[in-house]
Structures are given as C-alpha cells and as structure tokens.
PDB file of N, CA and C in Angstrom:
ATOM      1  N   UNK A   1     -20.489  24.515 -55.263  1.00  0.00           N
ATOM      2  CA  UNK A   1     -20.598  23.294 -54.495  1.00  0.00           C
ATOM      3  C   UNK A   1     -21.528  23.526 -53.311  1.00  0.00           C
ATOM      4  N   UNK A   2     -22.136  22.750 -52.693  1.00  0.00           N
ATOM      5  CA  UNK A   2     -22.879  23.089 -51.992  1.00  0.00           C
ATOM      6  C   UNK A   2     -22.410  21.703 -50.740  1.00  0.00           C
ATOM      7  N   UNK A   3     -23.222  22.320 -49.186  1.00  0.00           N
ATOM      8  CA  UNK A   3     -22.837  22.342 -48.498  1.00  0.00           C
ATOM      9  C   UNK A   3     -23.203  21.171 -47.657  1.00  0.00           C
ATOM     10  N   UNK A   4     -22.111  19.734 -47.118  1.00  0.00           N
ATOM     11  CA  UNK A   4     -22.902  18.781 -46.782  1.00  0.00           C
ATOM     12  C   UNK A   4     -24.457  18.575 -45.788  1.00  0.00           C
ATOM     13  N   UNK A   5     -25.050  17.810 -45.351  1.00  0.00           N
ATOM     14  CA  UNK A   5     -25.564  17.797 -44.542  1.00  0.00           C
ATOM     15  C   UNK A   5     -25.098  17.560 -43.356  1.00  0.00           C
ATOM     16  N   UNK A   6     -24.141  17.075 -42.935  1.00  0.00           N
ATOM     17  CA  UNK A   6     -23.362  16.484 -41.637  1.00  0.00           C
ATOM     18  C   UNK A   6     -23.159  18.070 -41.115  1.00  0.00           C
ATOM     19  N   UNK A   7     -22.220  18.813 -42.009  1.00  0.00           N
ATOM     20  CA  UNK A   7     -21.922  20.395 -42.306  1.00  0.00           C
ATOM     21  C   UNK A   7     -23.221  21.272 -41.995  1.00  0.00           C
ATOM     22  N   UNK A   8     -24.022  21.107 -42.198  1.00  0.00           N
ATOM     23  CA  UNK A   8     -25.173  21.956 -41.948  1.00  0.00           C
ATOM     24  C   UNK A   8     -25.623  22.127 -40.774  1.00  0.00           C
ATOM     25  N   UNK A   9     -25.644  20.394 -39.787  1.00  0.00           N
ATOM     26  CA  UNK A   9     -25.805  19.944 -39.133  1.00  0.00           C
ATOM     27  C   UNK A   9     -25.302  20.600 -37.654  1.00  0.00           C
ATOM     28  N   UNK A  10     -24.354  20.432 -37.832  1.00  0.00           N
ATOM     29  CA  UNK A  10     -23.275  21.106 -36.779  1.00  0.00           C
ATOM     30  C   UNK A  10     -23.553  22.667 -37.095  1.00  0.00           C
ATOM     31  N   UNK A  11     -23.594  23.234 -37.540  1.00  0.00           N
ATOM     32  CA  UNK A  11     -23.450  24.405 -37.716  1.00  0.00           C
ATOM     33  C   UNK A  11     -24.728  24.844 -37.537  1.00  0.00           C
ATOM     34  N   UNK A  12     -26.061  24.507 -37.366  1.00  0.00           N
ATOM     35  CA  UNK A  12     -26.948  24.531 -37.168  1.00  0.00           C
ATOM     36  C   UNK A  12     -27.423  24.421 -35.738  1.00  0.00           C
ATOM     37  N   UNK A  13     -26.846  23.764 -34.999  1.00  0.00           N
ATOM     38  CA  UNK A  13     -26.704  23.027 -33.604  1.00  0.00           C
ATOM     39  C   UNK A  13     -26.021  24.381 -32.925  1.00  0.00           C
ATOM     40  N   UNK A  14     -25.573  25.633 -33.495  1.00  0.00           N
ATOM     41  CA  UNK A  14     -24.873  26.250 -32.888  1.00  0.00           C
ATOM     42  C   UNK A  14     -23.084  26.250 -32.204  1.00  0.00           C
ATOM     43  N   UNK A  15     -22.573  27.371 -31.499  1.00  0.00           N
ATOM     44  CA  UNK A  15     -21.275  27.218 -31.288  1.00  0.00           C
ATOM     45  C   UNK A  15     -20.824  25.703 -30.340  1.00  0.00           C
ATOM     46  N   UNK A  16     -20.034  25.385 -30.254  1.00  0.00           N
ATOM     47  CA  UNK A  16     -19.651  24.261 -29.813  1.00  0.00           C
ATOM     48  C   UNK A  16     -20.029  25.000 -28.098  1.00  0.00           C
ATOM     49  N   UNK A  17     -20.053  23.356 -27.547  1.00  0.00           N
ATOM     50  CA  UNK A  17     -20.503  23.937 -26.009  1.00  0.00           C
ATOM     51  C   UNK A  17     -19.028  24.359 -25.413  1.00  0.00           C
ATOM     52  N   UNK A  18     -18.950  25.011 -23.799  1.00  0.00           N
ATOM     53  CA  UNK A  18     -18.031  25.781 -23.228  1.00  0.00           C
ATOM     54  C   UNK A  18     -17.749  24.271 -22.391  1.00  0.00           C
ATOM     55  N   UNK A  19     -16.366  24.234 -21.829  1.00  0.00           N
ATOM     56  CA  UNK A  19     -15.940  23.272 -21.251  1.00  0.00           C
ATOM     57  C   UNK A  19     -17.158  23.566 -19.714  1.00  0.00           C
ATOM     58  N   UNK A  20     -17.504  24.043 -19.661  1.00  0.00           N
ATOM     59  CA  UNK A  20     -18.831  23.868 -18.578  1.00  0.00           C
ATOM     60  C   UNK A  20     -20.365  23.258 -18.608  1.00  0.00           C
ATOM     61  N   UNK A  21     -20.294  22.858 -20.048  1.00  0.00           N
ATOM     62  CA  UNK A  21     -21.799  22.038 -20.233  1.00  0.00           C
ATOM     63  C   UNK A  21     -21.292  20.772 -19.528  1.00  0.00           C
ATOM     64  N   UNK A  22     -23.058  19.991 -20.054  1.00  0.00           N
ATOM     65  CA  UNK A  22     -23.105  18.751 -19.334  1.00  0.00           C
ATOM     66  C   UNK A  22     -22.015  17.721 -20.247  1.00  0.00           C
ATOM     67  N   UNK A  23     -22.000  16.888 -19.409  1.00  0.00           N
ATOM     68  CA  UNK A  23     -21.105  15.816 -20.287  1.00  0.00           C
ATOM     69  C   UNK A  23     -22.168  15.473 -21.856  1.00  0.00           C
ATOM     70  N   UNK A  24     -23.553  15.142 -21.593  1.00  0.00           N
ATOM     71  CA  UNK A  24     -24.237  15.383 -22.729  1.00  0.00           C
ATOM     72  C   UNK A  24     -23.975  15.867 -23.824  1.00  0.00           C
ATOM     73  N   UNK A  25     -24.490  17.268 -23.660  1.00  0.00           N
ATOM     74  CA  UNK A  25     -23.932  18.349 -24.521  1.00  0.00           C
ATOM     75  C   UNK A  25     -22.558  18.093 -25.096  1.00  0.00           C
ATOM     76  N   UNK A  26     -21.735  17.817 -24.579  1.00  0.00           N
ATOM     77  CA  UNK A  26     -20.646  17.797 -25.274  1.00  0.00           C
ATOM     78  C   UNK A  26     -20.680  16.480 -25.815  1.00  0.00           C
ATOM     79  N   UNK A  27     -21.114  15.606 -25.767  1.00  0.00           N
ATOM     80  CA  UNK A  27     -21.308  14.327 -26.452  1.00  0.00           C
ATOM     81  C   UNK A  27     -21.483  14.610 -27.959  1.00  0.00           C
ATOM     82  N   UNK A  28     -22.668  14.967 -27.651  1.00  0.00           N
ATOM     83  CA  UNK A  28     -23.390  15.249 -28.654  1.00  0.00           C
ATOM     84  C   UNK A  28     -23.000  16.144 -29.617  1.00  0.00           C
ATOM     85  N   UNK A  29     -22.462  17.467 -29.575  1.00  0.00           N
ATOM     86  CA  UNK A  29     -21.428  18.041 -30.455  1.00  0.00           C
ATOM     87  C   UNK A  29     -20.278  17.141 -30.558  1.00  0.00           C
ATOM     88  N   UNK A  30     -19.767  15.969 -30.026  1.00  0.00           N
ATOM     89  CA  UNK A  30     -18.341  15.451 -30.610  1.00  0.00           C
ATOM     90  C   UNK A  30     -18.883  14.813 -31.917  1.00  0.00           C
ATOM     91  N   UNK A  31     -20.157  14.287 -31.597  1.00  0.00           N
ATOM     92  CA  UNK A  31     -20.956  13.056 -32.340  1.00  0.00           C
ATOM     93  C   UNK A  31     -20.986  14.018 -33.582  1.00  0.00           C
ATOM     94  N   UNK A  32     -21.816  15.092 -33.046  1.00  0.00           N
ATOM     95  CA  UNK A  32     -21.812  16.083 -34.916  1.00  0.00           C
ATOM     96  C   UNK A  32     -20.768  15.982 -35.438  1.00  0.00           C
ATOM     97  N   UNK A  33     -19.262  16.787 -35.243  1.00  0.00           N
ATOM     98  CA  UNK A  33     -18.255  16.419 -35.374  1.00  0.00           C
ATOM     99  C   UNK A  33     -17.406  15.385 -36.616  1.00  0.00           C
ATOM    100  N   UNK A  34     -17.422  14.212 -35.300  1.00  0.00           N
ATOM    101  CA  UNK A  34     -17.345  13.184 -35.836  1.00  0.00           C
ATOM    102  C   UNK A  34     -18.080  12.472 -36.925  1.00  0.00           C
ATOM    103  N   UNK A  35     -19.465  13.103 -37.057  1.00  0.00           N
ATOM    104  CA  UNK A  35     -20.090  12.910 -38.992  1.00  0.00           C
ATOM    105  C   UNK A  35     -19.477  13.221 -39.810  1.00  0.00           C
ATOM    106  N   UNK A  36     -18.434  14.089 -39.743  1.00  0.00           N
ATOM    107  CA  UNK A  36     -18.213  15.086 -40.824  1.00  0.00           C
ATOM    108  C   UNK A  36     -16.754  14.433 -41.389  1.00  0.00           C
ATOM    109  N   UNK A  37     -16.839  13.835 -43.032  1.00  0.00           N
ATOM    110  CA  UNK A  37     -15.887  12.963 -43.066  1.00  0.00           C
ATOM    111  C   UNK A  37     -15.036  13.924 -44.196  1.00  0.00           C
ATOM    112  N   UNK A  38     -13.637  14.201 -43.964  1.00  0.00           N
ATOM    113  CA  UNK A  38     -12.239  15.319 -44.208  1.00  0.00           C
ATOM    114  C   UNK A  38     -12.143  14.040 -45.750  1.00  0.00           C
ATOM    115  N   UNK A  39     -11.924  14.976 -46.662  1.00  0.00           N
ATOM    116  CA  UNK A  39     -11.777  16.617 -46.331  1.00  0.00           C
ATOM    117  C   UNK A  39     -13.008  17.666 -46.381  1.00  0.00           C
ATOM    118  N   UNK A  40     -13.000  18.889 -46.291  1.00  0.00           N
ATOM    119  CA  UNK A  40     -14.270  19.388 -46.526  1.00  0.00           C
ATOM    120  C   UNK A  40     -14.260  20.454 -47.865  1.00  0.00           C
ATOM    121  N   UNK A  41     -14.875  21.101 -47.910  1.00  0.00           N
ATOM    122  CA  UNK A  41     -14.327  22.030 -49.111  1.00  0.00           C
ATOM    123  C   UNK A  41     -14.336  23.166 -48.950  1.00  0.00           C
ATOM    124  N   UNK A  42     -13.964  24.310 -49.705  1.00  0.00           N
ATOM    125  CA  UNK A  42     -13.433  25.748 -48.791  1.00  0.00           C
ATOM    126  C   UNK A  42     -15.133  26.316 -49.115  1.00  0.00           C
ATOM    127  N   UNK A  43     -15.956  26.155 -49.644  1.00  0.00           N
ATOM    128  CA  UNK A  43     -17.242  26.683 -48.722  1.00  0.00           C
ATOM    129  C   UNK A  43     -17.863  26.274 -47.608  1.00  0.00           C
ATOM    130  N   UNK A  44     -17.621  24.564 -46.854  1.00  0.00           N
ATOM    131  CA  UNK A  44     -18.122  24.266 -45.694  1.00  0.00           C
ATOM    132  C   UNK A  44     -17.211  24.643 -44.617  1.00  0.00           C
ATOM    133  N   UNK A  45     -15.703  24.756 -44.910  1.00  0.00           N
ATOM    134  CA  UNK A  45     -14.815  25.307 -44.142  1.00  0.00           C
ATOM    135  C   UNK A  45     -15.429  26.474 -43.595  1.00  0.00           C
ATOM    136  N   UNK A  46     -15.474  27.368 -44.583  1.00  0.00           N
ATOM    137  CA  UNK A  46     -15.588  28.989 -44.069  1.00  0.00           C
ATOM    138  C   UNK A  46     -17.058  28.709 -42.878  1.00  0.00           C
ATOM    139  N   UNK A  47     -18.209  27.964 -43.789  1.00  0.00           N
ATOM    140  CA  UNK A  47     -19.437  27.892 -42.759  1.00  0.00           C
ATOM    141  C   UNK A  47     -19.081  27.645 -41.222  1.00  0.00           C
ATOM    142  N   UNK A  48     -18.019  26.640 -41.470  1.00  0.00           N
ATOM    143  CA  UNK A  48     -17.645  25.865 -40.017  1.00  0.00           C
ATOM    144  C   UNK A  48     -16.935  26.866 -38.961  1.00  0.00           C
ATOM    145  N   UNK A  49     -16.298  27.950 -39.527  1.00  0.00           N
ATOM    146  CA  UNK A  49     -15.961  28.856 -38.615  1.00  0.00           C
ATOM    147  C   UNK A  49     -17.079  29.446 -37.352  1.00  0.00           C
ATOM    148  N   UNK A  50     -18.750  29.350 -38.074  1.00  0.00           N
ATOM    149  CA  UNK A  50     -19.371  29.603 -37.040  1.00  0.00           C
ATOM    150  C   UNK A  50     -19.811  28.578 -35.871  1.00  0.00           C
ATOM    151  N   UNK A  51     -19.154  27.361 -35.948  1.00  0.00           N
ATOM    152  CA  UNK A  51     -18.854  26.505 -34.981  1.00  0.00           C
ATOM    153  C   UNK A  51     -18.443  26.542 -33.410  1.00  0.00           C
ATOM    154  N   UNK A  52     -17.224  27.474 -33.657  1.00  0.00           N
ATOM    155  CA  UNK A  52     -16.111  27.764 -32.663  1.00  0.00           C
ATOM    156  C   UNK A  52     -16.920  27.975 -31.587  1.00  0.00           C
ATOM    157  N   UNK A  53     -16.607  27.667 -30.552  1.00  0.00           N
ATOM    158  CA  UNK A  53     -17.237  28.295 -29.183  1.00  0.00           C
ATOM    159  C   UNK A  53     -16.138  29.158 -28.203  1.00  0.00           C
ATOM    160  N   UNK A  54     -16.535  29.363 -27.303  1.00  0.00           N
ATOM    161  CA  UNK A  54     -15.775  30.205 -26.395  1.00  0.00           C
ATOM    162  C   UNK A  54     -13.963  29.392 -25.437  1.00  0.00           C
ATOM    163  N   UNK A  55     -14.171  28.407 -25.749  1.00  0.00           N
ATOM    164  CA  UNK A  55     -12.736  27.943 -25.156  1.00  0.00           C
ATOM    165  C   UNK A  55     -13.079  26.722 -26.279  1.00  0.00           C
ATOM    166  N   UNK A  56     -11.265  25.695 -25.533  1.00  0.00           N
ATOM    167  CA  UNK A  56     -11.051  24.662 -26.550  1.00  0.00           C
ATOM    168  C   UNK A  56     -12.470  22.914 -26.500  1.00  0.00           C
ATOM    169  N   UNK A  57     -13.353  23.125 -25.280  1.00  0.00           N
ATOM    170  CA  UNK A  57     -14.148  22.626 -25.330  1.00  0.00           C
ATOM    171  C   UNK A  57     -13.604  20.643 -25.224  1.00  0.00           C
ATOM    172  N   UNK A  58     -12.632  20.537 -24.373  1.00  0.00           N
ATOM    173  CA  UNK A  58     -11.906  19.564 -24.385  1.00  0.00           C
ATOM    174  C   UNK A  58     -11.479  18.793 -25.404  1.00  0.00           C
ATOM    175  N   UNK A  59     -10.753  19.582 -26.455  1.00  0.00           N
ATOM    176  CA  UNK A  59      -9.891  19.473 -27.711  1.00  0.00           C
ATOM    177  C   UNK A  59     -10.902  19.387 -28.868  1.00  0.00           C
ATOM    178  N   UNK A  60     -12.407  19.575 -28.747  1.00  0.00           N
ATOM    179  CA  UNK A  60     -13.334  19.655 -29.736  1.00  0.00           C
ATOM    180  C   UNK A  60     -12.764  20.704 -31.090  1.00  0.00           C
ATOM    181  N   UNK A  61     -12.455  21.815 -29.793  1.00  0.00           N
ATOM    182  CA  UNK A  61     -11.975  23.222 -31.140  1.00  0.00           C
ATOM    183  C   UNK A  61     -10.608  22.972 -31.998  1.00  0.00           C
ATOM    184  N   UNK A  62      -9.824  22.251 -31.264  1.00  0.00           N
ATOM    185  CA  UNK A  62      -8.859  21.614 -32.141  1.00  0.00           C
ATOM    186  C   UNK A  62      -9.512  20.738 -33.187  1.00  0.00           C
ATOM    187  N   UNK A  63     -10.043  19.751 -32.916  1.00  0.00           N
ATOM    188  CA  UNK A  63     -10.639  18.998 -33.821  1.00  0.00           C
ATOM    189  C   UNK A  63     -11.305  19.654 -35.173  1.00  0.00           C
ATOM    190  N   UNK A  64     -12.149  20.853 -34.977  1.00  0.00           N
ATOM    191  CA  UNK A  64     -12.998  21.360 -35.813  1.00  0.00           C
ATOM    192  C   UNK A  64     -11.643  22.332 -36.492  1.00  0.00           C
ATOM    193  N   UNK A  65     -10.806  22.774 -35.701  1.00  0.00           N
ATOM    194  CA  UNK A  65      -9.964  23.692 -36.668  1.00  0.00           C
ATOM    195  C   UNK A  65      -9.243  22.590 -37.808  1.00  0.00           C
ATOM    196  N   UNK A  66      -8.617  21.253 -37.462  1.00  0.00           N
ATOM    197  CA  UNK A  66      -7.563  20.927 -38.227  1.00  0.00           C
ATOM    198  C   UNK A  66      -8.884  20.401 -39.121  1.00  0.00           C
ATOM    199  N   UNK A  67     -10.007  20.106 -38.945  1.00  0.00           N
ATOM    200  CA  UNK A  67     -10.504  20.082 -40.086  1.00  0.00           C
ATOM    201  C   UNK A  67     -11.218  20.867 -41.191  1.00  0.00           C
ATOM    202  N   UNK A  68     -11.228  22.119 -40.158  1.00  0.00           N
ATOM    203  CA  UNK A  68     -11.353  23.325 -41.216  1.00  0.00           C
ATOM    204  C   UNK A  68      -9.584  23.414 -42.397  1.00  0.00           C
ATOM    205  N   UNK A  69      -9.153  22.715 -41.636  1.00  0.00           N
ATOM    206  CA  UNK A  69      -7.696  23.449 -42.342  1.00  0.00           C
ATOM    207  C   UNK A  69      -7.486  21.768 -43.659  1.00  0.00           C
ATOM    208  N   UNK A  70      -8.623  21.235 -43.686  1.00  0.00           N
ATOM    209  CA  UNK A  70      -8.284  20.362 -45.037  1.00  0.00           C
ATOM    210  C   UNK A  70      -9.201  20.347 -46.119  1.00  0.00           C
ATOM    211  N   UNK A  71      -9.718  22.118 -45.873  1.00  0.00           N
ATOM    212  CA  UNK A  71      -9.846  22.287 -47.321  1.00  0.00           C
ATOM    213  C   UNK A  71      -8.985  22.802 -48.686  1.00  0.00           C
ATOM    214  N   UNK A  72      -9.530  22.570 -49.623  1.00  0.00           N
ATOM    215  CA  UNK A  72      -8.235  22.669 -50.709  1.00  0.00           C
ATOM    216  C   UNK A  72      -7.339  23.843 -50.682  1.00  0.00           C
ATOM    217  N   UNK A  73      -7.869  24.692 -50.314  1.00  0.00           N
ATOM    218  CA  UNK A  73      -7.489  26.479 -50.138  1.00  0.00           C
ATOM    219  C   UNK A  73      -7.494  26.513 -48.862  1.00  0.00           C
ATOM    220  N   UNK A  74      -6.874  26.042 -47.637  1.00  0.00           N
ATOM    221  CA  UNK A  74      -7.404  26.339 -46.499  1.00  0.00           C
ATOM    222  C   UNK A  74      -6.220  27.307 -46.163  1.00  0.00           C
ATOM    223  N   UNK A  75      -4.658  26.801 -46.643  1.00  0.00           N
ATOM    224  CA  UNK A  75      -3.351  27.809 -46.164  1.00  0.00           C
ATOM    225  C   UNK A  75      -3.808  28.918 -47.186  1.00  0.00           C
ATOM    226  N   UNK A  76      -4.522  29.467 -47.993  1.00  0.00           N
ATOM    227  CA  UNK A  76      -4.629  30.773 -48.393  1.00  0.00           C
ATOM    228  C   UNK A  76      -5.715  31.428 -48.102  1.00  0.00           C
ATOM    229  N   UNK A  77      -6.856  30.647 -47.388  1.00  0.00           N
ATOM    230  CA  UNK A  77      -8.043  31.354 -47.083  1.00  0.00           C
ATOM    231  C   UNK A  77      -7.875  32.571 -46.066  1.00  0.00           C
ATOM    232  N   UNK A  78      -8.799  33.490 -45.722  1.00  0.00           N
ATOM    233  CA  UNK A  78      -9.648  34.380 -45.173  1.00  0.00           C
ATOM    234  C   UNK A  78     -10.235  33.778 -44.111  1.00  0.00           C
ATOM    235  N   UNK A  79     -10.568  33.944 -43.146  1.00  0.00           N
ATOM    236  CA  UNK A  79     -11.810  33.299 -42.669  1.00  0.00           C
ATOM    237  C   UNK A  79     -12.684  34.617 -41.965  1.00  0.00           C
ATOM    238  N   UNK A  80     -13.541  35.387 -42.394  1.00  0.00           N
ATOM    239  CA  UNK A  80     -14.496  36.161 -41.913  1.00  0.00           C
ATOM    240  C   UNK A  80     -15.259  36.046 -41.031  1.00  0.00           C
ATOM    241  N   UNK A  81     -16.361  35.242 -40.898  1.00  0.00           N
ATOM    242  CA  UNK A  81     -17.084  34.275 -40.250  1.00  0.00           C
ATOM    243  C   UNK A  81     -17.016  34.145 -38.799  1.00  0.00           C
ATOM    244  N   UNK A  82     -17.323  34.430 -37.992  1.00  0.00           N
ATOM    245  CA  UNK A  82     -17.447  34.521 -36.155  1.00  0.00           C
ATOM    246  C   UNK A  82     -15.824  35.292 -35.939  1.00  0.00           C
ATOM    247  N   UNK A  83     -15.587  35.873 -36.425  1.00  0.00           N
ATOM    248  CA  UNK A  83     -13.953  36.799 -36.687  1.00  0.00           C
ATOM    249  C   UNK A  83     -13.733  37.354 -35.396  1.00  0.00           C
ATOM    250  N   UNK A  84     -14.500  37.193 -34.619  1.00  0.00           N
ATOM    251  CA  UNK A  84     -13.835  37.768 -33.273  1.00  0.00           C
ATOM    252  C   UNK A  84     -13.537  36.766 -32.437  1.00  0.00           C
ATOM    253  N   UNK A  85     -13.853  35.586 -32.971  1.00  0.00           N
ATOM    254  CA  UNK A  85     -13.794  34.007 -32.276  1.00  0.00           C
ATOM    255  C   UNK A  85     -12.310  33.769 -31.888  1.00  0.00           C
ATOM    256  N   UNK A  86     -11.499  33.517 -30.727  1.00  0.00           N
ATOM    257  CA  UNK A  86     -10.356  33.113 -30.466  1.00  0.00           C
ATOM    258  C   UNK A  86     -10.017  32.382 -31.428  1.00  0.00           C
ATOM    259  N   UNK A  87     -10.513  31.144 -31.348  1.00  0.00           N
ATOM    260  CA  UNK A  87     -10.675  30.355 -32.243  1.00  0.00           C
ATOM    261  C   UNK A  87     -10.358  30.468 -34.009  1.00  0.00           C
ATOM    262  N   UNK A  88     -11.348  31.297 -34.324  1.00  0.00           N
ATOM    263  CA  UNK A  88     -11.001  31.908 -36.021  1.00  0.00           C
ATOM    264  C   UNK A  88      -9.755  32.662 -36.090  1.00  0.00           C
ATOM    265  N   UNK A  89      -9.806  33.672 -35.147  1.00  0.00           N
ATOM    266  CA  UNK A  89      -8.119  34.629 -35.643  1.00  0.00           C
ATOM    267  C   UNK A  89      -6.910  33.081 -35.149  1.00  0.00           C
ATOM    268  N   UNK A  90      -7.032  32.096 -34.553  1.00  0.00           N
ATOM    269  CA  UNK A  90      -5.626  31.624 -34.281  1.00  0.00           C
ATOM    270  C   UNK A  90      -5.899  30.886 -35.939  1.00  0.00           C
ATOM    271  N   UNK A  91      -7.137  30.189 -36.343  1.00  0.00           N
ATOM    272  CA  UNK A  91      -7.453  29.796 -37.945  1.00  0.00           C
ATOM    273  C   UNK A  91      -6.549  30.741 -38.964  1.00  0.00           C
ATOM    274  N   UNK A  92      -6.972  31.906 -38.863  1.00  0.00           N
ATOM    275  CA  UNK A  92      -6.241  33.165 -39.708  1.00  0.00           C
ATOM    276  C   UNK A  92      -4.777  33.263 -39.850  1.00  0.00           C
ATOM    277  N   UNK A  93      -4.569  32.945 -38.572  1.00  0.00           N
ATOM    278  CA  UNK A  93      -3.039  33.051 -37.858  1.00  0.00           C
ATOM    279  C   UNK A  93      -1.880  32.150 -38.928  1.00  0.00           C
ATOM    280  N   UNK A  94      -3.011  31.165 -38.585  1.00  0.00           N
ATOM    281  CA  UNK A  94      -2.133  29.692 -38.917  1.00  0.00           C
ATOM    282  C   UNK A  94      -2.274  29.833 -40.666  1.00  0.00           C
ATOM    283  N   UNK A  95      -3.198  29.984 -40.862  1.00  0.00           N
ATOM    284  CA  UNK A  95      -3.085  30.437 -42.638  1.00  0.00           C
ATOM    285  C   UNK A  95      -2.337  31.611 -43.443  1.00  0.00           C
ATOM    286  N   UNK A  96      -2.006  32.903 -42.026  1.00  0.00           N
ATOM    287  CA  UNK A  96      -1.142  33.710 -42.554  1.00  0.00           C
ATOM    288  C   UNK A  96       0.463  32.562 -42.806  1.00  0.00           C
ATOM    289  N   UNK A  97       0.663  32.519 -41.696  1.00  0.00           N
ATOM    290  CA  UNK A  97       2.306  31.884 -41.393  1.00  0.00           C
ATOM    291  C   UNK A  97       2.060  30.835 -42.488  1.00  0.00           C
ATOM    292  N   UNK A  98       1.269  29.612 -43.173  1.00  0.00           N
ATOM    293  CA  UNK A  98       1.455  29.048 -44.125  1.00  0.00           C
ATOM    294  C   UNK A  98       1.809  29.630 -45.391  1.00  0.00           C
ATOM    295  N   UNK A  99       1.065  30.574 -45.772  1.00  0.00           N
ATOM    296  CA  UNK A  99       0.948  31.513 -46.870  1.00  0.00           C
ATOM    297  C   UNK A  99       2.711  32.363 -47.044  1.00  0.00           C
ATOM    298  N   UNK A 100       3.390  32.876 -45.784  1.00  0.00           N
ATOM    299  CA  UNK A 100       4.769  33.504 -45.774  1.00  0.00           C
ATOM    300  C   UNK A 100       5.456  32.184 -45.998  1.00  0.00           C
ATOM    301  N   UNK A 101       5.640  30.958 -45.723  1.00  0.00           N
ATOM    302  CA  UNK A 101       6.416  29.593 -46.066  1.00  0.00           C
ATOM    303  C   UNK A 101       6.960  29.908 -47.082  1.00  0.00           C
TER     304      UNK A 101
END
C-alpha cells in the first residue's frame, strides 16, 4: 500500500513545532494534521512516528498519536521510527499494555 499524500505531507514538513513557535507555525501543522482523514494504515502510521516533536505541542501530539493508533495493527505494532521520541516510546507503551489485555 502506499502512502497518502496528506501523509507525506506532514511528514515532510518535519517534527511537529515545540509549544514555543509562532502561533503560525503551529497553525499550519494543525492544518497538515487535520488533512489526514482516520483511519490510516500501518505503513503511514509507522511513517507518522517521524512527526512527533519535542513536547505535546498544545494537544497536536495527542492528536497525531490517537491517530497513529487507528491503524489496523496499531495495538500490535512496533514503532521504530524517531524511537527516542517521548512521544513514540509512550506509542510503544500504549501498544505493549493493549497487546497483555
């Protein structure tokens, strides 16, 4: 399967901004975001991990996680991908504890 453009998009644009950009900037990553219509599939998921930025980015990183988490495989995935990202290990986290259910 290959990988949307909305998906490319964002991920292309780089990590999400730090709750210290301009109001702009963060506009504009919600707007990427918000292209991206759920569910996604577990290859744009994994891409989207390189999304994450350095804090929650005023609930942006929430946003991008619960929609990493509606791909078909998302409670059994891996996520490799920016792996040192706060962000990705709490992703990991939340897919271990689904997976023990």
């Amino acid at each position: 399967m290959s990988i949307r453009l909305e998906v490319e998009e964002l991920v292309r644009s780089g990590p999400l901004p730090s709750e210290e950009a301009t109001e702009e900037e963060i506009a504009q990553a919600q707007h990427l975001l918000d292209r991206i219509t759920p569910p996604v599939s577990d290859e744009e998921a994994q891409a989207l991990t390189a999304a994450f930025g350095p804090d929650d980015c005023y609930g942006l990183s929430w946003t991008l996680l619960h929609l990493i988490e509606t791909a078909p495989h998302a409670r059994d995935a891996r996520y490799r991908g920016n792996a040192t990202n706060t962000w990705v290990q709490l992703l990991n986290a939340r897919a271990g504890a689904a997976q023990t259910e």
